[in-house]
Protein backbone atom coordinates (compact mmCIF):
# COMPACT_ATOMS: atom_id res chain seq x y z
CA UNK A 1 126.64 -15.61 268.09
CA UNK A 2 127.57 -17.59 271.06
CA UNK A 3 123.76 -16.78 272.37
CA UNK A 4 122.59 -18.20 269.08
CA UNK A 5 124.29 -21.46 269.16
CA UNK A 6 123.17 -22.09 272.80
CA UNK A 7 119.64 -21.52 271.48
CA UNK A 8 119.71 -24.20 268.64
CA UNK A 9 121.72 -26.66 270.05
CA UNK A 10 118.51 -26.55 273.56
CA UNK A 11 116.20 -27.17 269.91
CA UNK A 12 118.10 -29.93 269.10
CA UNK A 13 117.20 -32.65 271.16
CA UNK A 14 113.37 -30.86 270.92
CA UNK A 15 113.46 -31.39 267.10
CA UNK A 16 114.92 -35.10 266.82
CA UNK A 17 111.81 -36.17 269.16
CA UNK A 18 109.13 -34.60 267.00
CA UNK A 19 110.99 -35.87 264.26
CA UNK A 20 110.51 -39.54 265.64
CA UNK A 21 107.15 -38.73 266.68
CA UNK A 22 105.75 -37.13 263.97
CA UNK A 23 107.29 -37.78 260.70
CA UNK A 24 104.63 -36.50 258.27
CA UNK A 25 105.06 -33.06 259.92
CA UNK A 26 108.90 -33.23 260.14
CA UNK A 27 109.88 -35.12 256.68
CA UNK A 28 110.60 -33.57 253.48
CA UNK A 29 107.40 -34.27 250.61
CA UNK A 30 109.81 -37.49 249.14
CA UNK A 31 109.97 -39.22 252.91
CA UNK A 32 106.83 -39.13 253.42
CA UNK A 33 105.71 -40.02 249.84
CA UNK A 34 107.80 -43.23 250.22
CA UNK A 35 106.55 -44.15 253.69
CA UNK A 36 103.04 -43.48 252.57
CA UNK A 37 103.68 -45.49 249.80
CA UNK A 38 104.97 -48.69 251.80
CA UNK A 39 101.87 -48.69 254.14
CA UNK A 40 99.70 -48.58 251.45
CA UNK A 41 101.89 -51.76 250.34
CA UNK A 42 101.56 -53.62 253.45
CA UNK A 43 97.69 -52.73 253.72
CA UNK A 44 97.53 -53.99 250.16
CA UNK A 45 99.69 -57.33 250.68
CA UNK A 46 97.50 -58.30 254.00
CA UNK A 47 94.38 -57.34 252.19
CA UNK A 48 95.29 -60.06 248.91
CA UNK A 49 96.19 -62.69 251.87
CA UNK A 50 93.10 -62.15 253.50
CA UNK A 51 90.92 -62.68 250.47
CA UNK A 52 92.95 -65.92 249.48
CA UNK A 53 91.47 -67.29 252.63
CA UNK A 54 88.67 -69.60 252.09
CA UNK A 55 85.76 -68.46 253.10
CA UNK A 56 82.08 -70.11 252.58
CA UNK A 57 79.98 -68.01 250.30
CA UNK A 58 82.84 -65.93 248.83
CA UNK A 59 84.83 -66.75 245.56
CA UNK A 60 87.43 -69.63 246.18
CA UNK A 61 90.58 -69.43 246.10
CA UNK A 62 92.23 -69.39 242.61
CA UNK A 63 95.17 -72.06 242.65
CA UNK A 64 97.71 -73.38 239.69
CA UNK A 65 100.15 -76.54 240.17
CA UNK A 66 101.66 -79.51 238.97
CA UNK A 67 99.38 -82.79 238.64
CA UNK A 68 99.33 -86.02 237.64
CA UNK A 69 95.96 -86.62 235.14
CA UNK A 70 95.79 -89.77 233.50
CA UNK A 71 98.94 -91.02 234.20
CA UNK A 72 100.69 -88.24 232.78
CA UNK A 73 102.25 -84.99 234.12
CA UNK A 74 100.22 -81.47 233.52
CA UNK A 75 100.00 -77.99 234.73
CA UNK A 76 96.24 -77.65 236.23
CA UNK A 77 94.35 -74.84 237.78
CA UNK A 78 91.18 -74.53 239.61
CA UNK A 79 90.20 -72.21 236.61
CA UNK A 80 90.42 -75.60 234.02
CA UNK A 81 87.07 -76.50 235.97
CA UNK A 82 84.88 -73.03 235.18
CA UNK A 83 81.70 -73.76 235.20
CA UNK A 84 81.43 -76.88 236.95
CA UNK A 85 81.46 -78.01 240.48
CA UNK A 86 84.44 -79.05 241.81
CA UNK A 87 85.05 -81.36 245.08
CA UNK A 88 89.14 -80.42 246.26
CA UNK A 89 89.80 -83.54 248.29
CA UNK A 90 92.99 -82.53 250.50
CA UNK A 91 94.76 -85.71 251.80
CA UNK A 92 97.95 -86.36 254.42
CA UNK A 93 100.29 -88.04 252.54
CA UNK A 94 100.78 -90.93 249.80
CA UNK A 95 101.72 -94.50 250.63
CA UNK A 96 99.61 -94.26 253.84
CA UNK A 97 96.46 -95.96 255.08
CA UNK A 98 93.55 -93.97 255.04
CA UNK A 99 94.02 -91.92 252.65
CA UNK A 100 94.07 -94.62 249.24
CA UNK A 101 90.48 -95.62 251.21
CA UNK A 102 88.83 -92.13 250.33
CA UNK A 103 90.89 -91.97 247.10
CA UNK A 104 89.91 -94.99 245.23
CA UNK A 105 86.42 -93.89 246.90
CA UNK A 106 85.67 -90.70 245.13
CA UNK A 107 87.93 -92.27 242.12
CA UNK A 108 85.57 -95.47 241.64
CA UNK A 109 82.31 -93.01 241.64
CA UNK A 110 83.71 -90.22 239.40
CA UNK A 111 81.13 -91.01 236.97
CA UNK A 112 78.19 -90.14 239.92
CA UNK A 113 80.23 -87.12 240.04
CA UNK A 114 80.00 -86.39 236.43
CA UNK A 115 76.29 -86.74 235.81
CA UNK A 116 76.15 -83.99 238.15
CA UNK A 117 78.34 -81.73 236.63
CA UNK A 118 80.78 -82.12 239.29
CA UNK A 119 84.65 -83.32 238.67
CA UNK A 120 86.76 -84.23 241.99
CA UNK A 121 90.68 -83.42 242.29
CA UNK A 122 93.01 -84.91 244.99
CA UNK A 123 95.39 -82.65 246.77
CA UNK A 124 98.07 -83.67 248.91
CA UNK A 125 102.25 -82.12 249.10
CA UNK A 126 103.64 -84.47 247.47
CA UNK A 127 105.57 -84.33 244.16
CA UNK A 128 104.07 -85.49 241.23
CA UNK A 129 106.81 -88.07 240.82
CA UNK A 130 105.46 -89.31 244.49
CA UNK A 131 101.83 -89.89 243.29
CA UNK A 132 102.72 -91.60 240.15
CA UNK A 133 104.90 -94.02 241.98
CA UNK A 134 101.70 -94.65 244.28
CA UNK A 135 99.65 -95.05 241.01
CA UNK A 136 102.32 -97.72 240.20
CA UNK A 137 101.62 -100.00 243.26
CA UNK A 138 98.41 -102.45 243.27
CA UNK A 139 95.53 -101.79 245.16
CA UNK A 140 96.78 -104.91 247.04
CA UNK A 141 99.86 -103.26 248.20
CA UNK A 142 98.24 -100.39 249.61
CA UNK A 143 98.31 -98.66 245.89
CA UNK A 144 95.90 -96.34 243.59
CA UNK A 145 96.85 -98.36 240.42
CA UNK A 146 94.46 -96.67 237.88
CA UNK A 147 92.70 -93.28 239.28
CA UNK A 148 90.36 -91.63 237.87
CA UNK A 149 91.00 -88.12 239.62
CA UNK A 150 93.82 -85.95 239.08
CA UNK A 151 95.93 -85.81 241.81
CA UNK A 152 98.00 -82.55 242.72
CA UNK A 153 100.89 -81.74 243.92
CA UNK A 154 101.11 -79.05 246.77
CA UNK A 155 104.79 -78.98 247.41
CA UNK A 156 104.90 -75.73 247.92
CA UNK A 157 101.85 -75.82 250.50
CA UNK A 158 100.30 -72.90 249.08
CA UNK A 159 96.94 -74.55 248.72
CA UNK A 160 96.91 -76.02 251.91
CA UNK A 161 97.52 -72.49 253.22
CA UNK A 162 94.94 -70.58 251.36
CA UNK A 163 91.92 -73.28 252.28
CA UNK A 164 91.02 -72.97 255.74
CA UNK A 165 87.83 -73.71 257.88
CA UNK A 166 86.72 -71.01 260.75
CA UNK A 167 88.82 -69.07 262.81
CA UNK A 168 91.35 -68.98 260.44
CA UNK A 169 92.68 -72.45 261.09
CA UNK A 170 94.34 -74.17 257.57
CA UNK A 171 94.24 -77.26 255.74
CA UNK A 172 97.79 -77.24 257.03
CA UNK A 173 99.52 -78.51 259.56
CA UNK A 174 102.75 -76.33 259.53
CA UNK A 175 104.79 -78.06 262.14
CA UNK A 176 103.83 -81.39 260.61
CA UNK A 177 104.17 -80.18 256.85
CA UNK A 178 100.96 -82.37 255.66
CA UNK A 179 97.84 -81.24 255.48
CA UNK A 180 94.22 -82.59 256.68
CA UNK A 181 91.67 -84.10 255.56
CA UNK A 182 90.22 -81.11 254.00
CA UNK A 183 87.00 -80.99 252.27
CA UNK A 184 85.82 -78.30 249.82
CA UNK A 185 82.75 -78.12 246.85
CA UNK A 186 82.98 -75.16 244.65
CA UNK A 187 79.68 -74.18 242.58
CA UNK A 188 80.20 -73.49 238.98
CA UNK A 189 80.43 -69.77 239.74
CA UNK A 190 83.43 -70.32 241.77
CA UNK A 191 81.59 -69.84 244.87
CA UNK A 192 82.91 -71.77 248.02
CA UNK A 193 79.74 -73.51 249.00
CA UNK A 194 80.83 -76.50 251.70
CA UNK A 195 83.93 -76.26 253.65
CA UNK A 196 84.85 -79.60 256.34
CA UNK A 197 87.86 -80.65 258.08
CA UNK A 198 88.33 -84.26 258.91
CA UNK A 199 91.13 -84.95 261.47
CA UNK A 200 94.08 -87.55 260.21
CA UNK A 201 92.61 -90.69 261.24
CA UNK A 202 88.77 -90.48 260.13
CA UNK A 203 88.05 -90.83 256.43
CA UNK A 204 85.18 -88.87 254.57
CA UNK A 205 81.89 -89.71 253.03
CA UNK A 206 81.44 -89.82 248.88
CA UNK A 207 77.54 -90.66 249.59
CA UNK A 208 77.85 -87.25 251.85
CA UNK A 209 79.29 -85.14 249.51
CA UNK A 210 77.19 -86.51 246.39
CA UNK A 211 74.39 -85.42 248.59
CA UNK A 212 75.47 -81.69 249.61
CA UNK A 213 76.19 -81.23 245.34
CA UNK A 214 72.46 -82.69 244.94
CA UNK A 215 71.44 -80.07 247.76
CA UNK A 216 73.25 -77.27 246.20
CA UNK A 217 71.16 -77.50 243.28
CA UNK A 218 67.98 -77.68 244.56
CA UNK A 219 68.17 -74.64 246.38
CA UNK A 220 70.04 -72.85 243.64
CA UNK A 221 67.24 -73.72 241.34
CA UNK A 222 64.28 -73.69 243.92
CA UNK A 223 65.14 -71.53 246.38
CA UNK A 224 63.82 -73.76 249.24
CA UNK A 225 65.56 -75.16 251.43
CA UNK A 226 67.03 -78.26 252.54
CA UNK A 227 66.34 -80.37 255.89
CA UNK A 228 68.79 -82.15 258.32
CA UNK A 229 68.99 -85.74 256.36
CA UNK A 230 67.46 -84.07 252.91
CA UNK A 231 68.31 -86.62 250.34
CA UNK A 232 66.88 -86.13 246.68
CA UNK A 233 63.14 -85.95 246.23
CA UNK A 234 62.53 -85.95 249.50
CA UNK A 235 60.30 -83.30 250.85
CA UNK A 236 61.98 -79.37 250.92
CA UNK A 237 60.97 -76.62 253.14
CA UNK A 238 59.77 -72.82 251.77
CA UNK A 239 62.46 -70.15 253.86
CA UNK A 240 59.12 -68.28 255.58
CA UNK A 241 57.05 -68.75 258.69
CA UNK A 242 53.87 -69.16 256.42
CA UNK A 243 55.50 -71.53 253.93
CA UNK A 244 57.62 -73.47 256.27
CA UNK A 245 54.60 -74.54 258.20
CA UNK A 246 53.73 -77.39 254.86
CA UNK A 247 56.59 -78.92 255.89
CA UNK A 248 56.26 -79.23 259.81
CA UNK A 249 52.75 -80.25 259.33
CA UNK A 250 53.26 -83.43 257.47
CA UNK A 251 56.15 -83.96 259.62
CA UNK A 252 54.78 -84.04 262.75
């Protein structure tokens, strides 16, 4: 007996190792079902972050919040816009000094936007009571006054977190809790198709991003391709060595 008890208590220490080391092995079935089952969960939960990044020529990230359309206050979502493009225009802040610039910009030209099939939304993380106070104050002041763009509230910088350029690097600034000037055209499938990021003091182009929506659809339609400086009409060039060569010769 005493022989015995010397015997498993030199296991002991031999057993609680391989324990540590090798659970599966060591485990009853219901341990190990419940750790498979939360790395499973954490695979799954990295994987669903991972595809809510934005990433050009993959589906866009699907988003829901608080706006203000038309004066008024209204739950929106990107999914409101199926089947049309859609232009997210992520700003800093309100009552600042670029940002009512590009604004009233893409606000005053909606209608360019329109004939195209596009719609534009502004996206900043403010409250919605913040951008209808800005709506409020003239032009004059440094106001919106009347927009023509829904602007929406991010408060929970969610958005600004799921829309990213390369490398992984967000709309967001997290230690500054405002975002960038962030740039993003969805096609009507939902497809990310342009992705920019404009640093905080140099506003954006609406004649630039009328022009990549313009591009979009040629190609989409054509399937030729589009030149540095393409601009409507102008000359395309066929995606082949043979083909290509119409274009460089009446360049050159």
């Amino acid at each position: 007996m005493i022989a015995a008890r010397r015997i498993a208590a030199s296991m002991a220490p031999r057993i609680a190792f391989s324990a540590s080391v090798r659970p599966s092995v060591i485990a009853p079935p219901t341990v190990r079902k419940a750790v498979a089952s939360t790395s499973i969960a954490r695979f799954l939960n990295t994987n669903a972050i991972e595809q809510k990044r934005a990433t050009v020529q993959h589906p866009a990230p699907q988003w829901s919040a608080s706006a203000l359309v038309d004066g008024e206050f209204k739950e929106l979502a990107l999914s409101d816009y199926k089947g049309k493009f859609v232009v997210m225009v992520f700003y800093p802040a309100d009552f600042t000094f670029v940002c009512p610039t590009e604004l009233l910009a893409f606000s005053d030209r909606i209608e360019e936007f329109r004939a195209k099939g596009a719609e534009v939304v502004g996206i900043s993380v403010d409250n919605v009571h913040s951008h209808l106070a800005w709506t409020n104050l003239p032009r004059k002041k440094g106001g919106l006054g009347a927009i023509n763009i829904p602007l929406v509230s991010d408060i929970k910088k969610e958005i600004s977190t799921s829309y990213n350029e390369k490398n992984n690097s967000t709309v967001l600034i997290p230690e500054a809790g405002l975002s960038l000037r962030g740039l993003f055209v969805i096609d009507p499938k939902g497809t990310l198709r342009i992705s920019t990021i404009h640093d905080l003091p140099i506003g954006r182009s609406v004649d630039e991003t009328l022009r990549v929506i313009d591009a979009i659809q040629f190609t989409d339609e054509h399937g030729e391709v589009c030149p540095a400086n393409w601009q409507k009409g102008d000359k395309t060039i066929k995606p082949d060595p043979k083909g290509s060569q119409d274009y460089f010769d009446s360049a050159n």
